[in-house]
C-alpha atoms as a PDB file:
ATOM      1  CA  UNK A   1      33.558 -20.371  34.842  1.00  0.00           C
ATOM      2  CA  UNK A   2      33.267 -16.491  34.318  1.00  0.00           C
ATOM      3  CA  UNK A   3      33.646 -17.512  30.269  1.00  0.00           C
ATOM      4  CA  UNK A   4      30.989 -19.374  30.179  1.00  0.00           C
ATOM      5  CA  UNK A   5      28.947 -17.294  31.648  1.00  0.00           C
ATOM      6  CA  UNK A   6      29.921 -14.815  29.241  1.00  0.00           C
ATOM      7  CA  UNK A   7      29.157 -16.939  26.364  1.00  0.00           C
ATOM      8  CA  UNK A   8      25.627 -17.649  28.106  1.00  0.00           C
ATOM      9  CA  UNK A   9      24.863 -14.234  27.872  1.00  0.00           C
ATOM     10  CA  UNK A  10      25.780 -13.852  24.857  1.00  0.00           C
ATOM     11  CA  UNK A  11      23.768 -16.736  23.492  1.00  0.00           C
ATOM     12  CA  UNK A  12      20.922 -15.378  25.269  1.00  0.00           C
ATOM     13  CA  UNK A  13      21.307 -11.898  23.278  1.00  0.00           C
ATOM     14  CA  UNK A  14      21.616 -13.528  19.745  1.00  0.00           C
ATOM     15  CA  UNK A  15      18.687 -15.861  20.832  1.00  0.00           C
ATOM     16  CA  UNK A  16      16.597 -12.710  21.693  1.00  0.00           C
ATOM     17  CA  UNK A  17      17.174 -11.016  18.442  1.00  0.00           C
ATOM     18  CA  UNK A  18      16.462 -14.164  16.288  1.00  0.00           C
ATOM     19  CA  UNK A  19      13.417 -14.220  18.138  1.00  0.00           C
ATOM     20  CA  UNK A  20      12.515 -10.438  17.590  1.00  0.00           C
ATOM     21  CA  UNK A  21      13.305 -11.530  13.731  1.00  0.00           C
ATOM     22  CA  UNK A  22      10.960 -14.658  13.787  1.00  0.00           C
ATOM     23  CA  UNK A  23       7.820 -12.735  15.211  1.00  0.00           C
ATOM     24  CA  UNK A  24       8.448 -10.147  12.505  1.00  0.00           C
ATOM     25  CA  UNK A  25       8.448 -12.875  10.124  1.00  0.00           C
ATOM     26  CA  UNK A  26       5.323 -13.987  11.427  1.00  0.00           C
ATOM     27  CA  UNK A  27       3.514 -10.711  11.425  1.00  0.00           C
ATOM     28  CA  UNK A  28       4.644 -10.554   7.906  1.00  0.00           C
ATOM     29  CA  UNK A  29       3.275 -13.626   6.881  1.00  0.00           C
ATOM     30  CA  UNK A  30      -0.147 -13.301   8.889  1.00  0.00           C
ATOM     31  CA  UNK A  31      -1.043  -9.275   6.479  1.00  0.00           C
ATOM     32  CA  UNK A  32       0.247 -11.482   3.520  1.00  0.00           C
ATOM     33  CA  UNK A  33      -2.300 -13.858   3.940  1.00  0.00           C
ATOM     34  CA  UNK A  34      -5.131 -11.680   5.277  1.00  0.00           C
ATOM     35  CA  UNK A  35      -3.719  -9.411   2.049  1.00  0.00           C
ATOM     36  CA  UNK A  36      -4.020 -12.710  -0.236  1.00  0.00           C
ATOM     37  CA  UNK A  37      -7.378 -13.451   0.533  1.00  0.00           C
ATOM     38  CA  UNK A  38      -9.210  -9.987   0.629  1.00  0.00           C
ATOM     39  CA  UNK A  39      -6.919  -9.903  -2.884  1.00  0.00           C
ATOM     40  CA  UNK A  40      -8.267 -13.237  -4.338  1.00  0.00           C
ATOM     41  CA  UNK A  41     -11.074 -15.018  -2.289  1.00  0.00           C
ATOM     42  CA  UNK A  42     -13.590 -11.801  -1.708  1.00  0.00           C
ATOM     43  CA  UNK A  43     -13.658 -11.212  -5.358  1.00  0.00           C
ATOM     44  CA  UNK A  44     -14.238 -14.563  -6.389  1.00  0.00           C
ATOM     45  CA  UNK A  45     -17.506 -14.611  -3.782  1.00  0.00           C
ATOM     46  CA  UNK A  46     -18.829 -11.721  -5.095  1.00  0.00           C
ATOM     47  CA  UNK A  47     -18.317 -12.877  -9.029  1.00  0.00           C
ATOM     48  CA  UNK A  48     -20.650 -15.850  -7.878  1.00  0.00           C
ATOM     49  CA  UNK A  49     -23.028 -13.170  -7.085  1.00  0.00           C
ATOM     50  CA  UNK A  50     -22.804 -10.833  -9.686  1.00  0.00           C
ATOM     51  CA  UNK A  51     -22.056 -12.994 -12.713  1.00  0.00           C
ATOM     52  CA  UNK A  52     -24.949 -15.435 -13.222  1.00  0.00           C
ATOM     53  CA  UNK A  53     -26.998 -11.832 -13.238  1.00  0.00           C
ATOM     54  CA  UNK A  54     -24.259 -10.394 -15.991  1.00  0.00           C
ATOM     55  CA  UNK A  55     -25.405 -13.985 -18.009  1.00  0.00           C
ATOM     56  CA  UNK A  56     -28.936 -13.427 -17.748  1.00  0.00           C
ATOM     57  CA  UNK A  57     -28.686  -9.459 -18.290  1.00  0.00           C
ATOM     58  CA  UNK A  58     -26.326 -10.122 -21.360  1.00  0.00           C
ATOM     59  CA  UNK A  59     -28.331 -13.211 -23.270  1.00  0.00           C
ATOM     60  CA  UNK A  60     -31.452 -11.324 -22.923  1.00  0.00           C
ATOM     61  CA  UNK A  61     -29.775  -8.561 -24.718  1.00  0.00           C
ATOM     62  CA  UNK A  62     -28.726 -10.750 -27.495  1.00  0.00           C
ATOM     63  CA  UNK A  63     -32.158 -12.706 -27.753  1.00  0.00           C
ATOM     64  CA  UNK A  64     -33.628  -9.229 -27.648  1.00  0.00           C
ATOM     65  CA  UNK A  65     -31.126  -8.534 -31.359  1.00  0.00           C
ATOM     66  CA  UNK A  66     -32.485 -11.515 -32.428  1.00  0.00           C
ATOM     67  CA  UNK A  67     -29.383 -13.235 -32.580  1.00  0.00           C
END
């Protein structure tokens, strides 16, 4: 009886730590994503902002050539 109470704790250890691990994972995955789209999303909102002004700015400035 006194092994397997031994063993129990020491399941309970290795469980702890492989949970410690997991919520690290976790946290690393969560700034990835939050990284990802302040990377990739923000930018492409703001290019649908900015770029049909670029258009206009730039054809005007060709028309304005004469091209």
């Amino acid at each position: 009886m006194e092994n397997i109470d031994k063993k129990l704790v020491e399941l309970e250890q290795k469980v702890n730590k492989i949970y410690d691990s997991v919520e690290k994972t976790r946290k690393y995955f969560l700034w990835t994503m939050i990284i990802s789209v302040a990377v990739i999303i923000i930018p492409l909102i703001i290019m649908i902002f900015v770029l049909p002004s670029f258009i206009s700015n730039y054809t005007s400035s060709l028309s304005g050539l004469g091209l």
